[in-house]
PDB file of N, CA and C in Angstrom:
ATOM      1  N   UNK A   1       0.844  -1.163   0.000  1.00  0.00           N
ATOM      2  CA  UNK A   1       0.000   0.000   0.000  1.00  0.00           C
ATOM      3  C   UNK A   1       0.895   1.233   0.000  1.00  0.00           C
ATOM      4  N   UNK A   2       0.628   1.953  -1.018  1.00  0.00           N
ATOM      5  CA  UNK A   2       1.463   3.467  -0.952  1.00  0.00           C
ATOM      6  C   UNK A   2       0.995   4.651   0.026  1.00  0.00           C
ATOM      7  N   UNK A   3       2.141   4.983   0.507  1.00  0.00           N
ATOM      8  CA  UNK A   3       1.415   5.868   1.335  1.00  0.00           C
ATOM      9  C   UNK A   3       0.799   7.322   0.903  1.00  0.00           C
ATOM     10  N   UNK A   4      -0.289   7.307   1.295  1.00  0.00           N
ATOM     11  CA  UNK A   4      -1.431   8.686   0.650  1.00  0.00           C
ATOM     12  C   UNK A   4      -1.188   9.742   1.997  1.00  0.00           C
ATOM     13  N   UNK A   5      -1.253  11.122   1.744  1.00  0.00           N
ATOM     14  CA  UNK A   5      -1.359  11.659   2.502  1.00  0.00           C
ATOM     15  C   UNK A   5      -1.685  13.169   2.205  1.00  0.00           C
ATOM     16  N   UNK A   6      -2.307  13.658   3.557  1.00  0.00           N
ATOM     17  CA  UNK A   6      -3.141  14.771   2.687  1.00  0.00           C
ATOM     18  C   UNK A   6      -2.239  16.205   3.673  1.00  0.00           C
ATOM     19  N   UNK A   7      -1.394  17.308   2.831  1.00  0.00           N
ATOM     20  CA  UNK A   7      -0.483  17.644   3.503  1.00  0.00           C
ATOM     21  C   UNK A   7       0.415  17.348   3.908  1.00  0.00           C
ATOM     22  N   UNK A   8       0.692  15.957   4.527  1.00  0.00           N
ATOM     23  CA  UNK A   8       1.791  15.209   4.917  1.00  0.00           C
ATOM     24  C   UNK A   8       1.096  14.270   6.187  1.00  0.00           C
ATOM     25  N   UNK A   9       0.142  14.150   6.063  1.00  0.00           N
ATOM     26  CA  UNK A   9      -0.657  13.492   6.956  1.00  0.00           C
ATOM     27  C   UNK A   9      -1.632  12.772   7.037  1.00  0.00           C
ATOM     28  N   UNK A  10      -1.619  11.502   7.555  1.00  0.00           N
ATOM     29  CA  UNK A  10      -3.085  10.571   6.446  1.00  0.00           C
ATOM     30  C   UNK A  10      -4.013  11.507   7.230  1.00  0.00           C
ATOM     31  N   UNK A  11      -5.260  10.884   6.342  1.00  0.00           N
ATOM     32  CA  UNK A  11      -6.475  11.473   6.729  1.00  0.00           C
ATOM     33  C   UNK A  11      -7.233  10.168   7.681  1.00  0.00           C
ATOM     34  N   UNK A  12      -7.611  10.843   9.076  1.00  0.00           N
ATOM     35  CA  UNK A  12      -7.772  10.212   9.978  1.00  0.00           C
ATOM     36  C   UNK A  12      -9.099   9.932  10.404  1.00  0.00           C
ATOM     37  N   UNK A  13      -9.571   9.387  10.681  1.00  0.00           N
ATOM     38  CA  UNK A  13     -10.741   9.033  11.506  1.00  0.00           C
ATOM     39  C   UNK A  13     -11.248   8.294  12.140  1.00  0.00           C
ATOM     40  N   UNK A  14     -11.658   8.668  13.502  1.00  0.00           N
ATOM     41  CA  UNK A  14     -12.046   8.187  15.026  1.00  0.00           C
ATOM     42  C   UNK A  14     -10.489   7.744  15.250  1.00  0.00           C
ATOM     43  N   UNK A  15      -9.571   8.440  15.025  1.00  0.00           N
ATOM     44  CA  UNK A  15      -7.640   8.241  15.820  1.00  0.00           C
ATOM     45  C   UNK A  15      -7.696   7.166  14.837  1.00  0.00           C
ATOM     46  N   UNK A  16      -7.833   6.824  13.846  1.00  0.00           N
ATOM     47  CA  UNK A  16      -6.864   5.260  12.497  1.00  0.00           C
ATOM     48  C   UNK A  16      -6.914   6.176  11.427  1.00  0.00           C
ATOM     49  N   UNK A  17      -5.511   5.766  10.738  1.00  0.00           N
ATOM     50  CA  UNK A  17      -5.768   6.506   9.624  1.00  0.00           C
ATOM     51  C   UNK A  17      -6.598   5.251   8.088  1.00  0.00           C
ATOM     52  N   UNK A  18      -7.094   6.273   7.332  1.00  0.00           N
ATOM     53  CA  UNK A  18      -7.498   5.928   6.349  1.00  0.00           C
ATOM     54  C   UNK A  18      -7.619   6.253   5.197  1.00  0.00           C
ATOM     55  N   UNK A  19      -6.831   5.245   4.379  1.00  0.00           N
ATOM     56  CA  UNK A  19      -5.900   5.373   2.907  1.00  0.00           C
ATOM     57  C   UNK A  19      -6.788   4.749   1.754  1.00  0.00           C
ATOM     58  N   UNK A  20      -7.012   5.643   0.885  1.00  0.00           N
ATOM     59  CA  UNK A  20      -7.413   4.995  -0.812  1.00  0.00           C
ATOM     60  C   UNK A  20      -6.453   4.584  -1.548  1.00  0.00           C
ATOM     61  N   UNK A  21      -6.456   3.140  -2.177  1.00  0.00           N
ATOM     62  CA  UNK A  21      -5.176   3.518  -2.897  1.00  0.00           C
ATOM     63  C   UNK A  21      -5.956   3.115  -4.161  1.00  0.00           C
ATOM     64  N   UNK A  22      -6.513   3.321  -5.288  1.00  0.00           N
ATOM     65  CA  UNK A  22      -7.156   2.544  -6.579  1.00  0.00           C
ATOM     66  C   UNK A  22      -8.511   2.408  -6.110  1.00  0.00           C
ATOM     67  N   UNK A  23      -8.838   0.393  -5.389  1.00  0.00           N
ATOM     68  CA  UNK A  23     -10.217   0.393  -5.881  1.00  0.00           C
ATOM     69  C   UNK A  23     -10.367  -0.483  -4.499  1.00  0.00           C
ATOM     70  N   UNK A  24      -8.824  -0.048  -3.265  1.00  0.00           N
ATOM     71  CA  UNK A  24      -9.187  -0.504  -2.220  1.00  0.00           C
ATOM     72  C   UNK A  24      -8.797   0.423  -0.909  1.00  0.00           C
ATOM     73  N   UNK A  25      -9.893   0.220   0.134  1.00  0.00           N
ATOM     74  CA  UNK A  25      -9.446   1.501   1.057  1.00  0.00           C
ATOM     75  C   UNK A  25      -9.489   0.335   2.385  1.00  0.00           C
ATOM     76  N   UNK A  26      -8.384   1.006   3.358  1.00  0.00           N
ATOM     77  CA  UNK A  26      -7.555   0.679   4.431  1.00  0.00           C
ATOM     78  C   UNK A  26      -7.871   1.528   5.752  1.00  0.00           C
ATOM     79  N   UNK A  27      -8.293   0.892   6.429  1.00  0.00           N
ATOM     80  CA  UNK A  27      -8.890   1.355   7.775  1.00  0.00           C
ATOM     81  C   UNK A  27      -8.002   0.764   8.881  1.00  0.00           C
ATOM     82  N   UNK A  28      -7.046   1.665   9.793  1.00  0.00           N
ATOM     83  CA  UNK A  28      -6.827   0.852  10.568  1.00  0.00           C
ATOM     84  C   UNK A  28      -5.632   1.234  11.098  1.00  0.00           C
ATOM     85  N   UNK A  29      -4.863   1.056  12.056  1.00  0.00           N
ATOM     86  CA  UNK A  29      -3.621   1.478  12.794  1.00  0.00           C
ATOM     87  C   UNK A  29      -2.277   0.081  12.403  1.00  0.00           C
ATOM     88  N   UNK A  30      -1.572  -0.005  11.551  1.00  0.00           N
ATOM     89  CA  UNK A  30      -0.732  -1.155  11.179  1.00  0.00           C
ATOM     90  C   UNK A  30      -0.532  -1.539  12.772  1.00  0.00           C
ATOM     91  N   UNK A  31       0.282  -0.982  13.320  1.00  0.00           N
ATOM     92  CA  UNK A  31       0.315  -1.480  15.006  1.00  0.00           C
ATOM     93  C   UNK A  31      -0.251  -2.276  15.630  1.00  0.00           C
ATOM     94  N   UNK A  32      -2.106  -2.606  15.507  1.00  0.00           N
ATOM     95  CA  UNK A  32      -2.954  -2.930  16.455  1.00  0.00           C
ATOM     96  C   UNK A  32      -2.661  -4.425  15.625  1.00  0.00           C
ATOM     97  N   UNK A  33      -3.441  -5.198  16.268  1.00  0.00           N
ATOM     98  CA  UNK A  33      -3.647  -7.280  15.623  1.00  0.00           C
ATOM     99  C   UNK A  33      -4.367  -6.673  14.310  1.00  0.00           C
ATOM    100  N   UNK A  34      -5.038  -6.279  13.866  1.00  0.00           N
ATOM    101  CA  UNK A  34      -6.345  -5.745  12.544  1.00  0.00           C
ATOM    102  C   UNK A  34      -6.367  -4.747  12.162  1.00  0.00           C
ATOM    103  N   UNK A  35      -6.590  -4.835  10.935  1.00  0.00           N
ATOM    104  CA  UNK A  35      -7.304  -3.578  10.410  1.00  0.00           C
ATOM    105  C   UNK A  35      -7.924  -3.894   9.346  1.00  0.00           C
ATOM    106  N   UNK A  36      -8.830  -3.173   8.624  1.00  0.00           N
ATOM    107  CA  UNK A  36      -9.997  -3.433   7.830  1.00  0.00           C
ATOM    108  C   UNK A  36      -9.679  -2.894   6.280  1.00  0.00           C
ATOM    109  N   UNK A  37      -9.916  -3.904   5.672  1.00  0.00           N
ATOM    110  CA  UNK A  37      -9.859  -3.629   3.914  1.00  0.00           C
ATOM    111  C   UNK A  37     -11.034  -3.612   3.374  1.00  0.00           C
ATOM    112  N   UNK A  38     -11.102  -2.608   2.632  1.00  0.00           N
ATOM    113  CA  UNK A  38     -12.560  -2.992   1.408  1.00  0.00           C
ATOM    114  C   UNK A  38     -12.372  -2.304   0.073  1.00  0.00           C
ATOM    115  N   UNK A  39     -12.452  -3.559  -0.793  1.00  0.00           N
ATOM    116  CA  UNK A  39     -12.215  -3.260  -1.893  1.00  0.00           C
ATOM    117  C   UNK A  39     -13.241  -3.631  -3.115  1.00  0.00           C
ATOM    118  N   UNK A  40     -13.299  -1.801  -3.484  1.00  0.00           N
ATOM    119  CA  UNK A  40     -14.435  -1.819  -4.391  1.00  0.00           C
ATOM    120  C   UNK A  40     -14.615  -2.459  -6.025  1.00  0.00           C
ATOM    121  N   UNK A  41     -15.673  -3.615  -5.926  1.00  0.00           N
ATOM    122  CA  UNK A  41     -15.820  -4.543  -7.095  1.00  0.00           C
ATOM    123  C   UNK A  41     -16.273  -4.161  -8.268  1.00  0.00           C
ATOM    124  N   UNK A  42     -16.968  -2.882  -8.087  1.00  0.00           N
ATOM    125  CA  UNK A  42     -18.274  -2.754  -8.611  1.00  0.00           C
ATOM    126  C   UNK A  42     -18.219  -1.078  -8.580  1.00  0.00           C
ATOM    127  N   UNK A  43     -18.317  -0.093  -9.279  1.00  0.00           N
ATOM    128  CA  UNK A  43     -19.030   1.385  -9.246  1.00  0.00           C
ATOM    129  C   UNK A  43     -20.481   1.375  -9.851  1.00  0.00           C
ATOM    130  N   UNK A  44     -21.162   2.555  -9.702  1.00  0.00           N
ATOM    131  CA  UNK A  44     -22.600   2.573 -10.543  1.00  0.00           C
ATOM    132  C   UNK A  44     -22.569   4.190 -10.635  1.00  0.00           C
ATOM    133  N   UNK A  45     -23.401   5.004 -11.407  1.00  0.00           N
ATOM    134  CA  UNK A  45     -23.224   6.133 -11.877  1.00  0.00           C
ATOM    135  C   UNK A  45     -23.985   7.267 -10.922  1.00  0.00           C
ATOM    136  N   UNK A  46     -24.122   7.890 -10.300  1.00  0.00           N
ATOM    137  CA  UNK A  46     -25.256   8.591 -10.013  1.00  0.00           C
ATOM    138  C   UNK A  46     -25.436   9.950 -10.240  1.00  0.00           C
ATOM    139  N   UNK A  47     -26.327  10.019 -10.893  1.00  0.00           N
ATOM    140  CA  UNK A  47     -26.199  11.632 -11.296  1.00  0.00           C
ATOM    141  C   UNK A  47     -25.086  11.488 -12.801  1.00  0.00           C
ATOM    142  N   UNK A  48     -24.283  12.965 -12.075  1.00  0.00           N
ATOM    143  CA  UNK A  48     -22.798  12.724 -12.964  1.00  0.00           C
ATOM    144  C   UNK A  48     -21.687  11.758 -12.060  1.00  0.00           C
ATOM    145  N   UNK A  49     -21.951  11.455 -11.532  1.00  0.00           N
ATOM    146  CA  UNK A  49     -21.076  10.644 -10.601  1.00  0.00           C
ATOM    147  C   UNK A  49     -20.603   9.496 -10.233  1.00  0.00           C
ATOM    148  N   UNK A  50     -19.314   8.707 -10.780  1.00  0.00           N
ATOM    149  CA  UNK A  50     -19.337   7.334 -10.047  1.00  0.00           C
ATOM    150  C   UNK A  50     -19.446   7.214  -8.660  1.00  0.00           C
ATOM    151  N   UNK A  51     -19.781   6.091  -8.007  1.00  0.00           N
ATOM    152  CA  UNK A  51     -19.714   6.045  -6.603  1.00  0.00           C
ATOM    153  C   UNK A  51     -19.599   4.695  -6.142  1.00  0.00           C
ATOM    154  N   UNK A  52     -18.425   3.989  -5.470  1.00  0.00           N
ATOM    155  CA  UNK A  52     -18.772   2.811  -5.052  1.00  0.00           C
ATOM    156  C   UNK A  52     -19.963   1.815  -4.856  1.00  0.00           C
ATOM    157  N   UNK A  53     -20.240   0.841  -5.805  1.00  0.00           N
ATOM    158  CA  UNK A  53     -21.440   0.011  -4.991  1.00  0.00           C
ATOM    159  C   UNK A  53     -21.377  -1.128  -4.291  1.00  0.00           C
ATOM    160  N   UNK A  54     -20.427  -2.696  -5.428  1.00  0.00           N
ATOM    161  CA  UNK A  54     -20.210  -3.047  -4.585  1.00  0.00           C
ATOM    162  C   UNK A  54     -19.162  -3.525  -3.886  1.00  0.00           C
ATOM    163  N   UNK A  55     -19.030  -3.936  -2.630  1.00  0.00           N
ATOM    164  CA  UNK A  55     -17.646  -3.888  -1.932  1.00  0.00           C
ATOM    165  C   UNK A  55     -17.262  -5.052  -0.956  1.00  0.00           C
ATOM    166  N   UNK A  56     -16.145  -5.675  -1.200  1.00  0.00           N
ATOM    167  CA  UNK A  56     -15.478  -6.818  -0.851  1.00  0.00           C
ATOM    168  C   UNK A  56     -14.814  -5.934   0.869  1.00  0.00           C
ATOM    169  N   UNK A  57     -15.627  -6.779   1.907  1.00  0.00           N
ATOM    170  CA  UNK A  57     -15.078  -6.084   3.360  1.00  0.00           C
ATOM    171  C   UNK A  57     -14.183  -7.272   4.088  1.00  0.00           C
ATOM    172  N   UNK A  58     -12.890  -6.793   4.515  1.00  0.00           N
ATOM    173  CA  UNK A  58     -12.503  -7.694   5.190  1.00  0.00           C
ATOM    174  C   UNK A  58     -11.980  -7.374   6.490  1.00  0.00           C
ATOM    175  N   UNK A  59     -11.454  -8.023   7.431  1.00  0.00           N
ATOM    176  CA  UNK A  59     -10.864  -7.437   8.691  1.00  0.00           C
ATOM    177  C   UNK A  59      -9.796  -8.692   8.841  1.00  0.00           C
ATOM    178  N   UNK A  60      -8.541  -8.051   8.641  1.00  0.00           N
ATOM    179  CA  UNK A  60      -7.199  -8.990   8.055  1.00  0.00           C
ATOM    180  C   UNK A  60      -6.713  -8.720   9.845  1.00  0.00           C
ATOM    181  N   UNK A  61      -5.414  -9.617   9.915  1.00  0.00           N
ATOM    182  CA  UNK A  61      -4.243  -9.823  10.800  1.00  0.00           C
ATOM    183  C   UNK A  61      -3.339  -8.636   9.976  1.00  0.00           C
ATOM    184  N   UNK A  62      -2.850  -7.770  10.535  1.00  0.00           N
ATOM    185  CA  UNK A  62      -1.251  -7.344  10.139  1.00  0.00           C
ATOM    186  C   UNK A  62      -0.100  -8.211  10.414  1.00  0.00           C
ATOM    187  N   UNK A  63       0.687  -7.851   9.717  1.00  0.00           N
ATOM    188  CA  UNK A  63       1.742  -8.391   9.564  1.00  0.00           C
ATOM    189  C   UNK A  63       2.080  -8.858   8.320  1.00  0.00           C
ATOM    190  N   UNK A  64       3.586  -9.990   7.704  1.00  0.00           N
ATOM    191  CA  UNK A  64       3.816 -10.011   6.897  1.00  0.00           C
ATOM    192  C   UNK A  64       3.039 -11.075   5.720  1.00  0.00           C
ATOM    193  N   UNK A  65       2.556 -12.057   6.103  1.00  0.00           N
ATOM    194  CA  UNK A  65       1.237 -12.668   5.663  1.00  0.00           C
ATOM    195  C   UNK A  65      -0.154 -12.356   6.155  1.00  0.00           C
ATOM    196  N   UNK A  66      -1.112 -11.480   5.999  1.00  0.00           N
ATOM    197  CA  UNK A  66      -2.309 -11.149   6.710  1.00  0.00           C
ATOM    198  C   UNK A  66      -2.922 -12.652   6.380  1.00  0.00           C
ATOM    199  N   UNK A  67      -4.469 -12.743   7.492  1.00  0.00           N
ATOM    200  CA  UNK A  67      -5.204 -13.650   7.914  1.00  0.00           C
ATOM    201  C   UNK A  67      -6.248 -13.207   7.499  1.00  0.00           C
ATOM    202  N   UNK A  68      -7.048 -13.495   6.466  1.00  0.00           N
ATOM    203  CA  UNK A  68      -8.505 -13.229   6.683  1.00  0.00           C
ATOM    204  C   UNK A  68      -9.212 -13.065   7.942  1.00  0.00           C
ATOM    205  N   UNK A  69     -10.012 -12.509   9.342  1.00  0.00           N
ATOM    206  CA  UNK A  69     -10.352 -12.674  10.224  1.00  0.00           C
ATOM    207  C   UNK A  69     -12.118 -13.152   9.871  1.00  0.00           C
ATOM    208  N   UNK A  70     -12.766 -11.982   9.418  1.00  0.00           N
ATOM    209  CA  UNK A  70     -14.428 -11.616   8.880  1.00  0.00           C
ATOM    210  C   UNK A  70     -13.889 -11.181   7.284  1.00  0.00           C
ATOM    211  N   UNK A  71     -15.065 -11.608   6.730  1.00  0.00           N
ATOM    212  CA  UNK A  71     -15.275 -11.198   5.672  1.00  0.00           C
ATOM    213  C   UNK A  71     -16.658 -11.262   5.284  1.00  0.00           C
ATOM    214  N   UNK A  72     -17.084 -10.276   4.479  1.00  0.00           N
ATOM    215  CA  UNK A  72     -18.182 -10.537   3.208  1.00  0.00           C
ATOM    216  C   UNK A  72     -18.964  -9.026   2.386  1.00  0.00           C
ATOM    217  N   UNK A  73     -19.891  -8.894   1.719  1.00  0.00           N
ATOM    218  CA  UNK A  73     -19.811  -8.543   0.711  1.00  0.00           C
ATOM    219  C   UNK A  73     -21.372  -7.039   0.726  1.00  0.00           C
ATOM    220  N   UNK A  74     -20.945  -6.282   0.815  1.00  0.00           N
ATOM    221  CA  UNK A  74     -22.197  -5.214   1.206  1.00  0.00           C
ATOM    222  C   UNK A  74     -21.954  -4.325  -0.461  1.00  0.00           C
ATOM    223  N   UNK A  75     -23.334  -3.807  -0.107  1.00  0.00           N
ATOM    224  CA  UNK A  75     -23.468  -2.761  -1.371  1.00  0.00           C
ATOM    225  C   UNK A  75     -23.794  -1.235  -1.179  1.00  0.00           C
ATOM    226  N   UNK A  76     -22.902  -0.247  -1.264  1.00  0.00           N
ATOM    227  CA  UNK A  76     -22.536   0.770  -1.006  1.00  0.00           C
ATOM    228  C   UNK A  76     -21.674   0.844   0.252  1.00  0.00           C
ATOM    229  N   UNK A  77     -20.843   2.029  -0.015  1.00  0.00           N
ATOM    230  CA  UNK A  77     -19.699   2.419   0.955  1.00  0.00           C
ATOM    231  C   UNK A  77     -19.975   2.640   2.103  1.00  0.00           C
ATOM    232  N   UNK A  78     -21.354   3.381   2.476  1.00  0.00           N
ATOM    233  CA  UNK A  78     -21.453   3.388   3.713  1.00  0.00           C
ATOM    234  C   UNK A  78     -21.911   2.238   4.822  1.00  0.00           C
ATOM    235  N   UNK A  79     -22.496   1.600   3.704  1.00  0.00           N
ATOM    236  CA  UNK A  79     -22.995  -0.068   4.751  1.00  0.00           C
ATOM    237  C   UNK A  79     -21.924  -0.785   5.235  1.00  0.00           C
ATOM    238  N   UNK A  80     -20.708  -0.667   4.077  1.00  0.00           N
ATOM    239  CA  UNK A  80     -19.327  -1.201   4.255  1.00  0.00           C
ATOM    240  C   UNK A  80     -18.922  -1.341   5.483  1.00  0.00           C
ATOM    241  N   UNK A  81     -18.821   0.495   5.049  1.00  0.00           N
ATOM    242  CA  UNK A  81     -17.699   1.063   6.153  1.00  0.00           C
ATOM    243  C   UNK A  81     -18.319   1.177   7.558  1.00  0.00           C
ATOM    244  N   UNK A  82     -19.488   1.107   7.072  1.00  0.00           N
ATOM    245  CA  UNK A  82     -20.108   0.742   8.929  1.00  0.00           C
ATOM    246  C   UNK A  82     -20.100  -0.561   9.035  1.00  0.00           C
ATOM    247  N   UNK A  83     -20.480  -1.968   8.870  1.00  0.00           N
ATOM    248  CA  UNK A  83     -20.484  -3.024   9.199  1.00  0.00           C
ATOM    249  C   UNK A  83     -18.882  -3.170   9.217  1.00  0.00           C
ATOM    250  N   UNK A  84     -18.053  -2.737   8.457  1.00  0.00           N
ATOM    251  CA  UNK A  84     -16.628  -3.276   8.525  1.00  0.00           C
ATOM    252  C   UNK A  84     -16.063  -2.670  10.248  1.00  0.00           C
ATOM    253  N   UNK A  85     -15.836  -1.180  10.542  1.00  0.00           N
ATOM    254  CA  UNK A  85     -15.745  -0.895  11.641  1.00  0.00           C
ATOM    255  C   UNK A  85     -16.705  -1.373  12.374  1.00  0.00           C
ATOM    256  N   UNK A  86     -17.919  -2.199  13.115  1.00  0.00           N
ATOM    257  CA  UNK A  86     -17.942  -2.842  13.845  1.00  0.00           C
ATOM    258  C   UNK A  86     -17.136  -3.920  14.307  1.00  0.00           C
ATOM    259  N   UNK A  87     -16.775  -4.519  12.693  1.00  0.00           N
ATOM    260  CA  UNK A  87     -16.002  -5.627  12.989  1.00  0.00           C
ATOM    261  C   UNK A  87     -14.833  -5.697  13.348  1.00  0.00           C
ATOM    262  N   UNK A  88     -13.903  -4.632  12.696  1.00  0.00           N
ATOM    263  CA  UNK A  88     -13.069  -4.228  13.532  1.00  0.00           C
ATOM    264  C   UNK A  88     -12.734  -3.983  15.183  1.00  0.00           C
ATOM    265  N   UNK A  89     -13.221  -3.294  15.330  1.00  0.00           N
ATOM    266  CA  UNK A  89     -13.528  -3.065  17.026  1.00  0.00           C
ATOM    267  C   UNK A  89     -14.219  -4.283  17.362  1.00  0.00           C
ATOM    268  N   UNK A  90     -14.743  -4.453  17.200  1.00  0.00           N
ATOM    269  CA  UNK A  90     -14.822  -6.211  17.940  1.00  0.00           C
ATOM    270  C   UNK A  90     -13.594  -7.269  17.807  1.00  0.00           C
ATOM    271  N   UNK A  91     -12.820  -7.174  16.958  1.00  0.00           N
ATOM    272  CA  UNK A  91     -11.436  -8.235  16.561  1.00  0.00           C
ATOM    273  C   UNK A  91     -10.658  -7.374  17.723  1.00  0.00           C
ATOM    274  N   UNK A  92     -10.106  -6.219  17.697  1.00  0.00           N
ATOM    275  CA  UNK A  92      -9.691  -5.592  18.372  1.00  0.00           C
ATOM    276  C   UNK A  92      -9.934  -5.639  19.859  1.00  0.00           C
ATOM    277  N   UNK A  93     -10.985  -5.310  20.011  1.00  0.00           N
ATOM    278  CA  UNK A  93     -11.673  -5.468  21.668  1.00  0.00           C
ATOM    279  C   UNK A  93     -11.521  -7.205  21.981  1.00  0.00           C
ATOM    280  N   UNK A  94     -12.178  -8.183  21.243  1.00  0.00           N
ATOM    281  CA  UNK A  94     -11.867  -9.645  21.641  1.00  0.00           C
ATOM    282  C   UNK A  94      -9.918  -9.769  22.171  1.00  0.00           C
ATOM    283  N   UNK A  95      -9.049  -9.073  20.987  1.00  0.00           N
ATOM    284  CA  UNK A  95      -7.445  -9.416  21.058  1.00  0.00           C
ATOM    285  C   UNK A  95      -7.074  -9.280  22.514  1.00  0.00           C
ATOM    286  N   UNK A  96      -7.848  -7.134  22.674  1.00  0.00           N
ATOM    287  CA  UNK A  96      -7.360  -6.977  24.029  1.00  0.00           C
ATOM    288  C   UNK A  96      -7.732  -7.708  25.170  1.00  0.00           C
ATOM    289  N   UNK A  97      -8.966  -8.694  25.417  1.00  0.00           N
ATOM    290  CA  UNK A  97      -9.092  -9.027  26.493  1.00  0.00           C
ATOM    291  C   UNK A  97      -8.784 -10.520  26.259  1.00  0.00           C
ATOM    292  N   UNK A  98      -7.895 -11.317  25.645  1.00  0.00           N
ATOM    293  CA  UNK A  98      -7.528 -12.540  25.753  1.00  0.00           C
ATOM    294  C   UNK A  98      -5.851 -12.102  26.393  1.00  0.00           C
TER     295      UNK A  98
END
């Protein structure tokens, strides 16, 4: 993943940063056990506008071979990116208390 940055600084949200790179976006702190991929399969037009529809969500292991943890398959970005950050924070929250 190349690093994107806006100013010199990813663009952050809720403290993880989060990177576009093409037709997949990266949620997540490399540091923590997880972080969340979703990569868009599918655009549709709206208006004048492409816009993600549909989207491959995953919540991987970091490190040098990632792990699938959750996966599966929502339509539009925001269902994604909300069902994916649940899942996240739940992989996360389960790591910290084992």
């Amino acid at each position: 993943m190349s690093e994107q940055t806006l100013n010199g600084k990813y663009l952050m949200y809720k403290g993880k940063p989060l990177v576009r790179e093409n037709n997949r976006i990266c949620y997540g702190d490399m540091s923590d056990k997880y972080y969340l991929s979703m990569l868009i399969l599918t655009n549709k037009t709206v208006g004048a506008v492409e816009v993600p529809d549909n989207i491959l969500v995953q919540v991987l292991t970091t490190g040098e071979t990632p792990k699938i943890m959750k996966q599966g398959n929502k339509i539009g970005l925001y269902d994604a990116f909300d069902i994916g950050t649940v899942w996240l924070e739940r992989a996360l929250q389960d790591s910290a208390n084992q």
